[in-house]
C-alpha atoms as a PDB file:
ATOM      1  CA  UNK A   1     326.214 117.898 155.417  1.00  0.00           C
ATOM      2  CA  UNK A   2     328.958 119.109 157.401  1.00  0.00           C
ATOM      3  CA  UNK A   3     331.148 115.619 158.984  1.00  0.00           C
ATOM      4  CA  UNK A   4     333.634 116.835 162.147  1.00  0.00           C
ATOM      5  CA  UNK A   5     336.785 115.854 162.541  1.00  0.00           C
ATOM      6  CA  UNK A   6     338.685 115.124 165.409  1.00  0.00           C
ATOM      7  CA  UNK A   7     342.732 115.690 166.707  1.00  0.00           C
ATOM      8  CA  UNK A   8     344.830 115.763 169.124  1.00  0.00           C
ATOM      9  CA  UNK A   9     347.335 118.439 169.548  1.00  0.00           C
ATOM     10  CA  UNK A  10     350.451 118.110 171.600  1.00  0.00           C
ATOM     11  CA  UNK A  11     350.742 120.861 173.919  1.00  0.00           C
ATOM     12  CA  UNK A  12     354.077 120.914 175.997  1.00  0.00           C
ATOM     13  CA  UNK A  13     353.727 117.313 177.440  1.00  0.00           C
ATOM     14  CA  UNK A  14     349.972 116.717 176.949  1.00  0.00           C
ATOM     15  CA  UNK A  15     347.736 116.134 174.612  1.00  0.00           C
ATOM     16  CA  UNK A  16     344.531 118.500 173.412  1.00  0.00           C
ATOM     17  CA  UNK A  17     341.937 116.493 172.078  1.00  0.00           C
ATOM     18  CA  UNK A  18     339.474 118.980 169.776  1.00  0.00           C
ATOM     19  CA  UNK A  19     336.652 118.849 167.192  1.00  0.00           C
ATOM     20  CA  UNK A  20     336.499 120.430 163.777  1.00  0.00           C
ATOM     21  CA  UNK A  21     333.235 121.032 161.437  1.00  0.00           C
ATOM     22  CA  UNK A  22     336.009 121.950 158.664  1.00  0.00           C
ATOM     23  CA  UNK A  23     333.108 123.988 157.142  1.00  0.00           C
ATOM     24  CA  UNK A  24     332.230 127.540 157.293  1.00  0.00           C
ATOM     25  CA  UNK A  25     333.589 130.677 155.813  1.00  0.00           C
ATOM     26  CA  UNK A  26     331.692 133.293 157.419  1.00  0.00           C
ATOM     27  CA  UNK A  27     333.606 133.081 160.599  1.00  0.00           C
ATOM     28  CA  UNK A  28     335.422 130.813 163.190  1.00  0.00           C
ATOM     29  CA  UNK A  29     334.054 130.065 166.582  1.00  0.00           C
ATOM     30  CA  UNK A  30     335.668 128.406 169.297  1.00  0.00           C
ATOM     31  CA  UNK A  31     333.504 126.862 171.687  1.00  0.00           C
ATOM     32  CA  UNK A  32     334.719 125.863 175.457  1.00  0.00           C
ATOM     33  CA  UNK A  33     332.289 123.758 177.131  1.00  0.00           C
ATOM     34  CA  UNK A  34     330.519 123.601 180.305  1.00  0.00           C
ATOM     35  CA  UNK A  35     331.679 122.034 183.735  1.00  0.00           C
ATOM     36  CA  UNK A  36     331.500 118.971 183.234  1.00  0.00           C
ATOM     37  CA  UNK A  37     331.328 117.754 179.568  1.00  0.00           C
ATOM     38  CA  UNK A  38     333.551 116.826 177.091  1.00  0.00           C
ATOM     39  CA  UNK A  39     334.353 119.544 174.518  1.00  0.00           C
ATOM     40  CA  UNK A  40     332.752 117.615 171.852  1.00  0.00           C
ATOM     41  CA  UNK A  41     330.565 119.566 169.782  1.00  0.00           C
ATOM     42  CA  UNK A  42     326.730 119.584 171.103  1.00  0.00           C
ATOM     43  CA  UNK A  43     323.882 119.472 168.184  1.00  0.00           C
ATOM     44  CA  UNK A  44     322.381 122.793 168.898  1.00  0.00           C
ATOM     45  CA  UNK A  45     325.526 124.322 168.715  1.00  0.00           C
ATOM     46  CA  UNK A  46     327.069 122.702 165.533  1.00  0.00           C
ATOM     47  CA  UNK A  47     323.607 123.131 163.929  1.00  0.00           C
ATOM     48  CA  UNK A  48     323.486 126.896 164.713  1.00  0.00           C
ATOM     49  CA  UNK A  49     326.698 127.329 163.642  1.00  0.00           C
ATOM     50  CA  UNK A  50     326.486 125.011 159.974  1.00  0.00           C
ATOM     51  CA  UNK A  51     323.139 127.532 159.543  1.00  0.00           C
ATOM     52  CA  UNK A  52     325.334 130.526 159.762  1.00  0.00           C
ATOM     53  CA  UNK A  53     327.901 129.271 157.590  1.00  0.00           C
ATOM     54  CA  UNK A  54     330.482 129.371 160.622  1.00  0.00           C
ATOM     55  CA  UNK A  55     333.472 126.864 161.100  1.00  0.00           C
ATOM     56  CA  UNK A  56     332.875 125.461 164.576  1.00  0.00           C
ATOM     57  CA  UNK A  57     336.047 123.839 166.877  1.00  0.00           C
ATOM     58  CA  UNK A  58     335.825 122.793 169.897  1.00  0.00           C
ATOM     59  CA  UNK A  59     338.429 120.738 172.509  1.00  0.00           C
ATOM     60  CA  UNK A  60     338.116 119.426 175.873  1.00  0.00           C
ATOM     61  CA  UNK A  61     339.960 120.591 178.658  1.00  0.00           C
ATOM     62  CA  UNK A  62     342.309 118.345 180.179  1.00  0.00           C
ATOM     63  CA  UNK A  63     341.095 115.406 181.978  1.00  0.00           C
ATOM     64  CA  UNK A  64     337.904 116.279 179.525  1.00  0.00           C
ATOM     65  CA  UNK A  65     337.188 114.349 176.477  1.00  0.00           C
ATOM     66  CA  UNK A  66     340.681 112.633 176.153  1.00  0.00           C
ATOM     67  CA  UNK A  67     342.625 115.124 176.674  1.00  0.00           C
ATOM     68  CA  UNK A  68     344.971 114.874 178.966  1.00  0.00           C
ATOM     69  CA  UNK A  69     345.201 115.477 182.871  1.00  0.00           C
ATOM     70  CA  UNK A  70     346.524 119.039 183.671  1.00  0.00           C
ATOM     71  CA  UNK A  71     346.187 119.781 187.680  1.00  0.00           C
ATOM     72  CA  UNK A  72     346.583 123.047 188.606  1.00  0.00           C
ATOM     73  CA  UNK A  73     346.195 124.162 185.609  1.00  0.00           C
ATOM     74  CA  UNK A  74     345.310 128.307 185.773  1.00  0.00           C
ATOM     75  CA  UNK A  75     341.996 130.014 183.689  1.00  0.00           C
ATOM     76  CA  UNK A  76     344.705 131.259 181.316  1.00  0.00           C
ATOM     77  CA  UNK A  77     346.289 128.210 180.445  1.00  0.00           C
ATOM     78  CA  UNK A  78     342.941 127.893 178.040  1.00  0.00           C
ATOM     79  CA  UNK A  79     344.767 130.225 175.597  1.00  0.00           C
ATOM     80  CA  UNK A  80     347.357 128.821 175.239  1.00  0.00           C
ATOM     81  CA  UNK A  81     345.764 125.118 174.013  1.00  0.00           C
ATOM     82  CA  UNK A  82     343.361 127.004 171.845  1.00  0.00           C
ATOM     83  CA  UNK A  83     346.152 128.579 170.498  1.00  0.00           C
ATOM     84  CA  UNK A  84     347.841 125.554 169.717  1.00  0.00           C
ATOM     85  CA  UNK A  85     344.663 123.469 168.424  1.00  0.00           C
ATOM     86  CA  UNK A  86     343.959 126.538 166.017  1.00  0.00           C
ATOM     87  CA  UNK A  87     347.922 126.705 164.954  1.00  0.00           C
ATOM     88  CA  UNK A  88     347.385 122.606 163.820  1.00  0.00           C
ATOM     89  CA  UNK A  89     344.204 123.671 161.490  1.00  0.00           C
ATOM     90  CA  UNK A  90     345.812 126.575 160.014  1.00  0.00           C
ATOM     91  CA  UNK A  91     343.213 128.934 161.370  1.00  0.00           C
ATOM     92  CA  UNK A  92     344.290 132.512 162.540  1.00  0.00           C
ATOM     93  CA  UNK A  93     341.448 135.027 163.640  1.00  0.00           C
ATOM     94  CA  UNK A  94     338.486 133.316 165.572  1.00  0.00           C
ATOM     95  CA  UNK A  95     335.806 134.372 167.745  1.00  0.00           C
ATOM     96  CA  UNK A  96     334.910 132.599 171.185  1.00  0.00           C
ATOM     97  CA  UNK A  97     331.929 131.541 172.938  1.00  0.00           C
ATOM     98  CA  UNK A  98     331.707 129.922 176.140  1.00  0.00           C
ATOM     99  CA  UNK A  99     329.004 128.438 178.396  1.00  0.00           C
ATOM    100  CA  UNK A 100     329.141 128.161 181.997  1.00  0.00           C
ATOM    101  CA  UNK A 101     332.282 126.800 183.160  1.00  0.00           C
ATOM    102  CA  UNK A 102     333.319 127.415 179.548  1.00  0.00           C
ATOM    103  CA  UNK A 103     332.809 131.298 180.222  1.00  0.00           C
ATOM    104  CA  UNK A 104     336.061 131.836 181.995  1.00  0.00           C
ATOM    105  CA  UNK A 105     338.048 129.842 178.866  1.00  0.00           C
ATOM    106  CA  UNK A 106     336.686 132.055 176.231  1.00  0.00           C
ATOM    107  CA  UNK A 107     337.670 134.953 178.340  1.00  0.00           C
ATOM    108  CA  UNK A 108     341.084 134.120 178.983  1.00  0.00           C
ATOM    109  CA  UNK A 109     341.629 133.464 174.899  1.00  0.00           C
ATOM    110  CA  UNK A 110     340.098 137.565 174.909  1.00  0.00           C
ATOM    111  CA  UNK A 111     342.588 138.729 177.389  1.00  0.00           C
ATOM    112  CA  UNK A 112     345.587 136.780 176.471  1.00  0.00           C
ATOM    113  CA  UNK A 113     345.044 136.180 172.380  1.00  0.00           C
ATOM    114  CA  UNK A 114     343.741 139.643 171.601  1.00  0.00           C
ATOM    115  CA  UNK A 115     345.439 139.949 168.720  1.00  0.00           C
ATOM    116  CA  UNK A 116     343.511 137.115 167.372  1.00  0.00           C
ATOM    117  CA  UNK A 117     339.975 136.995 169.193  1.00  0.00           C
ATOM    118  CA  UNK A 118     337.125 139.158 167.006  1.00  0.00           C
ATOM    119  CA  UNK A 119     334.815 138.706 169.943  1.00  0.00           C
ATOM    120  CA  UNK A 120     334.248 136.462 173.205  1.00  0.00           C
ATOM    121  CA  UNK A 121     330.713 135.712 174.620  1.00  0.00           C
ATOM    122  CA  UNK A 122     329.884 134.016 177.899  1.00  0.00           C
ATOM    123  CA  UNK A 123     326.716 132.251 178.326  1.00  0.00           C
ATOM    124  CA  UNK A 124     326.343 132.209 182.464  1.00  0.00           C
ATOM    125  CA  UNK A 125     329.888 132.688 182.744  1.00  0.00           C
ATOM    126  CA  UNK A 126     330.813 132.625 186.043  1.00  0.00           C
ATOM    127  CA  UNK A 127     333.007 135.733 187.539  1.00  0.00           C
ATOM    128  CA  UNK A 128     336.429 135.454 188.837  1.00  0.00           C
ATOM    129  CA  UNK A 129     336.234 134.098 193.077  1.00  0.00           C
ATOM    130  CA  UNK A 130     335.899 138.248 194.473  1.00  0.00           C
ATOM    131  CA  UNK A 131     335.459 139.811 198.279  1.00  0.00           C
ATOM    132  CA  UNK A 132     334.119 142.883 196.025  1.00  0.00           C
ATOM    133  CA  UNK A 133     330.253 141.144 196.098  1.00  0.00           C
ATOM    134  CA  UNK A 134     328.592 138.151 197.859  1.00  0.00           C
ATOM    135  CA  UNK A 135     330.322 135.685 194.969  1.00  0.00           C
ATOM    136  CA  UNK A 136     328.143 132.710 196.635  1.00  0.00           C
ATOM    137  CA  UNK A 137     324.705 134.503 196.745  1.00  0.00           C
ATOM    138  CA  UNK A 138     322.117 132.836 194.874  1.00  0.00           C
ATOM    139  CA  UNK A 139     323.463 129.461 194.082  1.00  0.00           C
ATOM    140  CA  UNK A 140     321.274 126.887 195.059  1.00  0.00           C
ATOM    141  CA  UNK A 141     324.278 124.259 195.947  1.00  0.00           C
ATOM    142  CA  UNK A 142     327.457 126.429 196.596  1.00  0.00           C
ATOM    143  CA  UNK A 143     328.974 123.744 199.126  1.00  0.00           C
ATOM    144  CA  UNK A 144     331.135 122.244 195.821  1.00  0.00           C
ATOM    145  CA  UNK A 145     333.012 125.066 194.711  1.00  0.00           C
ATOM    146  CA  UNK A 146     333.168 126.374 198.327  1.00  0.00           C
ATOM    147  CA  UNK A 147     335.068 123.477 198.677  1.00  0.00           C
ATOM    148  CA  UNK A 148     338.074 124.139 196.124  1.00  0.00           C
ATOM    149  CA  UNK A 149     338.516 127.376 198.134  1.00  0.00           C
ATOM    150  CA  UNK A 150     340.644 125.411 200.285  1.00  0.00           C
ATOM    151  CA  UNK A 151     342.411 123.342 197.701  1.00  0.00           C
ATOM    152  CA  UNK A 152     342.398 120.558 195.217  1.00  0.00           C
ATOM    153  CA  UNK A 153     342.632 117.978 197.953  1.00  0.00           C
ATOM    154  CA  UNK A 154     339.477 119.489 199.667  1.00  0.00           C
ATOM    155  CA  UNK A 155     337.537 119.784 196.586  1.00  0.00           C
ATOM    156  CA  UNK A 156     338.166 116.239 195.550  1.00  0.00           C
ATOM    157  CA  UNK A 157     337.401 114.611 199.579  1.00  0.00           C
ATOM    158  CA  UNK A 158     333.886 116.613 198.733  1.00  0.00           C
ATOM    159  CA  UNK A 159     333.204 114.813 195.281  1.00  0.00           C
ATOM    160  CA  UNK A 160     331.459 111.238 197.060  1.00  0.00           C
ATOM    161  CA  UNK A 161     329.296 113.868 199.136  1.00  0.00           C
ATOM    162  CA  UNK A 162     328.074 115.405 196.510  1.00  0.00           C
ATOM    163  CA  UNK A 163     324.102 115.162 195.408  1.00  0.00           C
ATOM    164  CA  UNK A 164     322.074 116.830 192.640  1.00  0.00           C
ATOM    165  CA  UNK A 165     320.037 119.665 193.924  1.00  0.00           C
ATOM    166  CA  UNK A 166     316.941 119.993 191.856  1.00  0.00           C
ATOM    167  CA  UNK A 167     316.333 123.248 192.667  1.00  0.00           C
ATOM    168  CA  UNK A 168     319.409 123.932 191.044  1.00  0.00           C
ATOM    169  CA  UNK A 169     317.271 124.109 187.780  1.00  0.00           C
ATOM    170  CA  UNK A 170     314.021 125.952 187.286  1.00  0.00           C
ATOM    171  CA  UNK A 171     310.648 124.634 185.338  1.00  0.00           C
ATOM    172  CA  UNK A 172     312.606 126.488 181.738  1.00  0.00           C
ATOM    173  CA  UNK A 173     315.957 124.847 182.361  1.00  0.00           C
ATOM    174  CA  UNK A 174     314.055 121.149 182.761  1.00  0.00           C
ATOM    175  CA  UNK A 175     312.308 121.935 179.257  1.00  0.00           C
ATOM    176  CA  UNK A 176     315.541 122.939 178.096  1.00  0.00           C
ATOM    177  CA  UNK A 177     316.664 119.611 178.601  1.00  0.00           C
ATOM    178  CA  UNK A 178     313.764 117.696 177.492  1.00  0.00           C
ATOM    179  CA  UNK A 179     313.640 119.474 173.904  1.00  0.00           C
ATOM    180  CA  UNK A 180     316.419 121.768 172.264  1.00  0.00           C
ATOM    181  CA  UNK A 181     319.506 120.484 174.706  1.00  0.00           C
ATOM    182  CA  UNK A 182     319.091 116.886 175.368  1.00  0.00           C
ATOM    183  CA  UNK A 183     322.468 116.158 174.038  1.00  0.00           C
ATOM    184  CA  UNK A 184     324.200 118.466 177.040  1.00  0.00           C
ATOM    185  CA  UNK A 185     322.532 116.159 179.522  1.00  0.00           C
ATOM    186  CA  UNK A 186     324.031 113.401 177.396  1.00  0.00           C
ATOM    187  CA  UNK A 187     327.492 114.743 176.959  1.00  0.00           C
ATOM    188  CA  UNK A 188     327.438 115.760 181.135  1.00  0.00           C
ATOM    189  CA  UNK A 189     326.599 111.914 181.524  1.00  0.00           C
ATOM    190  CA  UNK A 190     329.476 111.237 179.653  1.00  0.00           C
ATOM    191  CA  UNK A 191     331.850 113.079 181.616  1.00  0.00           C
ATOM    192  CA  UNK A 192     330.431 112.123 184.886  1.00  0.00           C
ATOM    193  CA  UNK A 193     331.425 108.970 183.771  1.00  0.00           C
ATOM    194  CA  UNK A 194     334.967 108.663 183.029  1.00  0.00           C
ATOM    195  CA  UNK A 195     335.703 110.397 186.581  1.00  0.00           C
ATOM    196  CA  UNK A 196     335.567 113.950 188.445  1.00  0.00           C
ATOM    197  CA  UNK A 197     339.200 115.189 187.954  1.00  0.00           C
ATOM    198  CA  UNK A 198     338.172 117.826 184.887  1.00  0.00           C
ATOM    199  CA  UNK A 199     335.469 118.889 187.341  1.00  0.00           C
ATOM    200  CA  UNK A 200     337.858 119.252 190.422  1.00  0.00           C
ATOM    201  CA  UNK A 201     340.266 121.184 188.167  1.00  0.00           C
ATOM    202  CA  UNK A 202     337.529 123.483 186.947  1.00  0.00           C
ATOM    203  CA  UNK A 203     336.349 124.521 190.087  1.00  0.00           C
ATOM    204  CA  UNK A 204     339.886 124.935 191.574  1.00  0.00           C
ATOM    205  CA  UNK A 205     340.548 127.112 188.775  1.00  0.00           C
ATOM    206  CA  UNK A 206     337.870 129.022 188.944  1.00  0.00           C
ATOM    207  CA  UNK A 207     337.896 130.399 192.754  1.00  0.00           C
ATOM    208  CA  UNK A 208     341.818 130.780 192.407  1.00  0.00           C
ATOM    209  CA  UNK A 209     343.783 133.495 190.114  1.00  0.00           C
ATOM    210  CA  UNK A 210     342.584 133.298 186.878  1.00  0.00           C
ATOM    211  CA  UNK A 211     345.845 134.092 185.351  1.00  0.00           C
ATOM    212  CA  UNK A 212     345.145 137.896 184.123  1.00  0.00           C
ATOM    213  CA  UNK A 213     342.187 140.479 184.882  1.00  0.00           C
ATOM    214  CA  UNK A 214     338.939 140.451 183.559  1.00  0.00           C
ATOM    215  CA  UNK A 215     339.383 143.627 183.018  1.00  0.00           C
ATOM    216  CA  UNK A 216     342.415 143.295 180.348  1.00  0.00           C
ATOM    217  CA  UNK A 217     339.675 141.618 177.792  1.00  0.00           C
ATOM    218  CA  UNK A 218     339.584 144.721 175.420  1.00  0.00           C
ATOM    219  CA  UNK A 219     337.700 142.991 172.615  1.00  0.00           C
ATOM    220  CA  UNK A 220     334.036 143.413 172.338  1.00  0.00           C
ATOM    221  CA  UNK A 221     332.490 141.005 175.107  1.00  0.00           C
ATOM    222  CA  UNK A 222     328.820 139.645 175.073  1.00  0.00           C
ATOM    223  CA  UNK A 223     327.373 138.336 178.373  1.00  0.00           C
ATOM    224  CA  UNK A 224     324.178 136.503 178.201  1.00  0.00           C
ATOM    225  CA  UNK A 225     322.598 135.807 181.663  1.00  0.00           C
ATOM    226  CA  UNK A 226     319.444 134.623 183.304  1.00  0.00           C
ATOM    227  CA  UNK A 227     317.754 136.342 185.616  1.00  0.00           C
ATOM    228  CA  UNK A 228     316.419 133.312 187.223  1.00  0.00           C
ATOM    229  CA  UNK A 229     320.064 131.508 186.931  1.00  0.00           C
ATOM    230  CA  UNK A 230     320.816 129.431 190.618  1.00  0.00           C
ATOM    231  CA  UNK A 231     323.569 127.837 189.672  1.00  0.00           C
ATOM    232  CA  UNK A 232     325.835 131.235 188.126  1.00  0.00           C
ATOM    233  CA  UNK A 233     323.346 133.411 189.961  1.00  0.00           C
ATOM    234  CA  UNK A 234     322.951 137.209 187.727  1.00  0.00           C
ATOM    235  CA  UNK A 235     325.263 138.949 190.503  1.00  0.00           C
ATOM    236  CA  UNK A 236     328.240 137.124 188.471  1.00  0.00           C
ATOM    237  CA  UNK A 237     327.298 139.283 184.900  1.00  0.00           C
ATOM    238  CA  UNK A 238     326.136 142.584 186.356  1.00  0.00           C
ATOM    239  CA  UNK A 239     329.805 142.716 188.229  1.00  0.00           C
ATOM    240  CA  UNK A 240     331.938 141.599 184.921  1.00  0.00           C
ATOM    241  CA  UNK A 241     329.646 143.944 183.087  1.00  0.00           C
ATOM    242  CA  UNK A 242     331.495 146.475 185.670  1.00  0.00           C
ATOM    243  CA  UNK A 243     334.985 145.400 184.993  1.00  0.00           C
ATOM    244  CA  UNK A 244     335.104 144.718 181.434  1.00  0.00           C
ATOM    245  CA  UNK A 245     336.094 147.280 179.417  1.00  0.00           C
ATOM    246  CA  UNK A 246     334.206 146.626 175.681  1.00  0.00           C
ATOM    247  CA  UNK A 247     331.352 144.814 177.117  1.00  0.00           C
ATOM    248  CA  UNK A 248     327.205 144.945 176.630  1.00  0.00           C
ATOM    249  CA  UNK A 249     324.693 142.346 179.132  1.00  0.00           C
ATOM    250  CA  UNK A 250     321.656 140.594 177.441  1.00  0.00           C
ATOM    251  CA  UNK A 251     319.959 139.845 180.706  1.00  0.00           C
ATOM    252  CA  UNK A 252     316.984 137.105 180.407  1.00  0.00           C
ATOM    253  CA  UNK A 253     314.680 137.371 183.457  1.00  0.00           C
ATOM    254  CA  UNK A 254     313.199 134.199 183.322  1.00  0.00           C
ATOM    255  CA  UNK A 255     315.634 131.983 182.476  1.00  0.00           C
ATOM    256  CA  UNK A 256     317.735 129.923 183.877  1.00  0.00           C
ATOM    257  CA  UNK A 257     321.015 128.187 184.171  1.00  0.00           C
ATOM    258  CA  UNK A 258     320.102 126.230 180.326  1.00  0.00           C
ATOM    259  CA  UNK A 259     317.025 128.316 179.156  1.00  0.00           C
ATOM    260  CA  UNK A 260     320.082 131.258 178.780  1.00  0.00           C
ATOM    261  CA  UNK A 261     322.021 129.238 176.272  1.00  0.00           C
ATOM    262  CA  UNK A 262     319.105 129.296 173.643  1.00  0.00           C
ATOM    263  CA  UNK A 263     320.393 133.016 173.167  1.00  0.00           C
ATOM    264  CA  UNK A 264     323.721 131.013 171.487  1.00  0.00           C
ATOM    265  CA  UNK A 265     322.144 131.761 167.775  1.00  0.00           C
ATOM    266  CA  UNK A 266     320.951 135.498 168.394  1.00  0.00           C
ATOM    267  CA  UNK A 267     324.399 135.488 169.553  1.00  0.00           C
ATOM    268  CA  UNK A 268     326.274 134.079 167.080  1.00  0.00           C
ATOM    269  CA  UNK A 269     324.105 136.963 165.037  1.00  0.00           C
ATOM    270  CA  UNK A 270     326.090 139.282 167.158  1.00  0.00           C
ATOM    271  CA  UNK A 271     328.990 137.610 166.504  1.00  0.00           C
ATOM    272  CA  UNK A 272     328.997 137.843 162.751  1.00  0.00           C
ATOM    273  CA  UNK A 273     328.284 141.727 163.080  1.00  0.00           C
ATOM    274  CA  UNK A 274     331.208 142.837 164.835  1.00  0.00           C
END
């Protein structure tokens, strides 16, 4: 049975705290979590991976998981705190996989760590803020993150008016939930809980320069999307798909913004092939 670990790695000023499964030799993934939650490794995941004989490590972002506060902290900065988490476990090459919010992350370690990264995947991974398509068109409750266009200050004023949409999710996404991913609800809960600043970060992060072009990851780049996705509507995929240079889209029609992530193992798969 594999036991995690946990550390904290100094980065600069701050402190990283990460998860290790210490077991695996098939591979090393990275995972960066969703928006919010708090980097600590979710059952599905650490069970898919222990399957496939694959080291899993994950961290929280700051103000996630007790790492600490970073604001204004850029896409790219991601890189460089994977960078230094890895470094502290001894671990060179990797591959990266990230979900959601966590998309970005695991494309900044492909852009900026290339020498390192054997693959990224993004499950719903949202796209860089663009005038080059309607960036808001399908989301079911845009208002937050059309918020942090206009700054951290603005973003965090719109945090006490915010309310859970439920159309946000479709019928899969609420199974989702219910059966294989119960511990992401729990984990969001978490987060929720000790306060919104990760969140604010995220968001600001996300709709401002990410740090370096999408286009610069050269690695081989999986995006798995739902058709049926209102929260990183498909729009986001097919126009990475576009940009990135080494990149295939698994396209799900009928799921949604959690159904998607039960592609993680079949990706993982794809992983372990490259």
């Amino acid at each position: 049975m594999t036991t995690t670990t946990e550390l904290d790695v100094t980065v600069g000023n701050r402190s990283v705290h990460a998860w290790d499964s210490g077991a695996g030799s098939a591979l090393t993934l990275v995972w960066h979590h969703g928006s919010p939650q708090t980097g600590a490794p979710l059952e599905p995941v650490a069970r898919w991976a222990a399957e496939r004989d694959i080291r899993l490590v994950s961290y929280g972002r700051p103000s996630y998981g007790g790492s600490t506060p970073q604001p204004g902290r850029t896409i790219a900065d991601a890189a460089q705190d994977v960078a230094a988490v890895l470094n502290a476990l001894g671990i060179d090459r990797f591959a990266t996989m990230g979900a959601s919010g966590g998309g970005p992350h695991a494309l900044a370690c492909g852009a900026l760590l290339p020498e390192r990264v054997i693959g990224v995947v993004c499950l719903a991974g949202i796209a860089p803020f663009s005038t080059g398509f309607d960036w808001f068109a399908g989301m079911a409750s845009p208002d937050d993150v059309r918020s942090a266009l206009e700054g951290r200050d603005a973003r965090a004023a719109r945090v006490p008016l915010s309310e859970w949409n439920s159309e946000n999710f479709n019928a899969g996404d609420y199974a989702a939930l219910e059966q294989t991913w119960g511990s992401l609800g729990a984990d969001v809960a978490r987060a929720d809980a000790a306060g919104p600043d990760g969140l604010i970060d995220d968001d600001v992060a996300i709709v401002t320069p990410w740090g370096f072009d999408v286009s610069a990851v050269a690695v081989p780049t999986l995006l798995a999307q739902g058709g049926d996705d209102r929260v990183v509507p498909r729009v986001h995929a097919e126009w990475m798909l576009g940009q990135l240079p080494n990149a295939e889209l698994w396209l799900r029609p009928r799921d949604g913004h959690i159904g998607v992530m039960n592609a993680a193992p079949v990706a993982m798969d794809w992983l372990l092939g490259l």
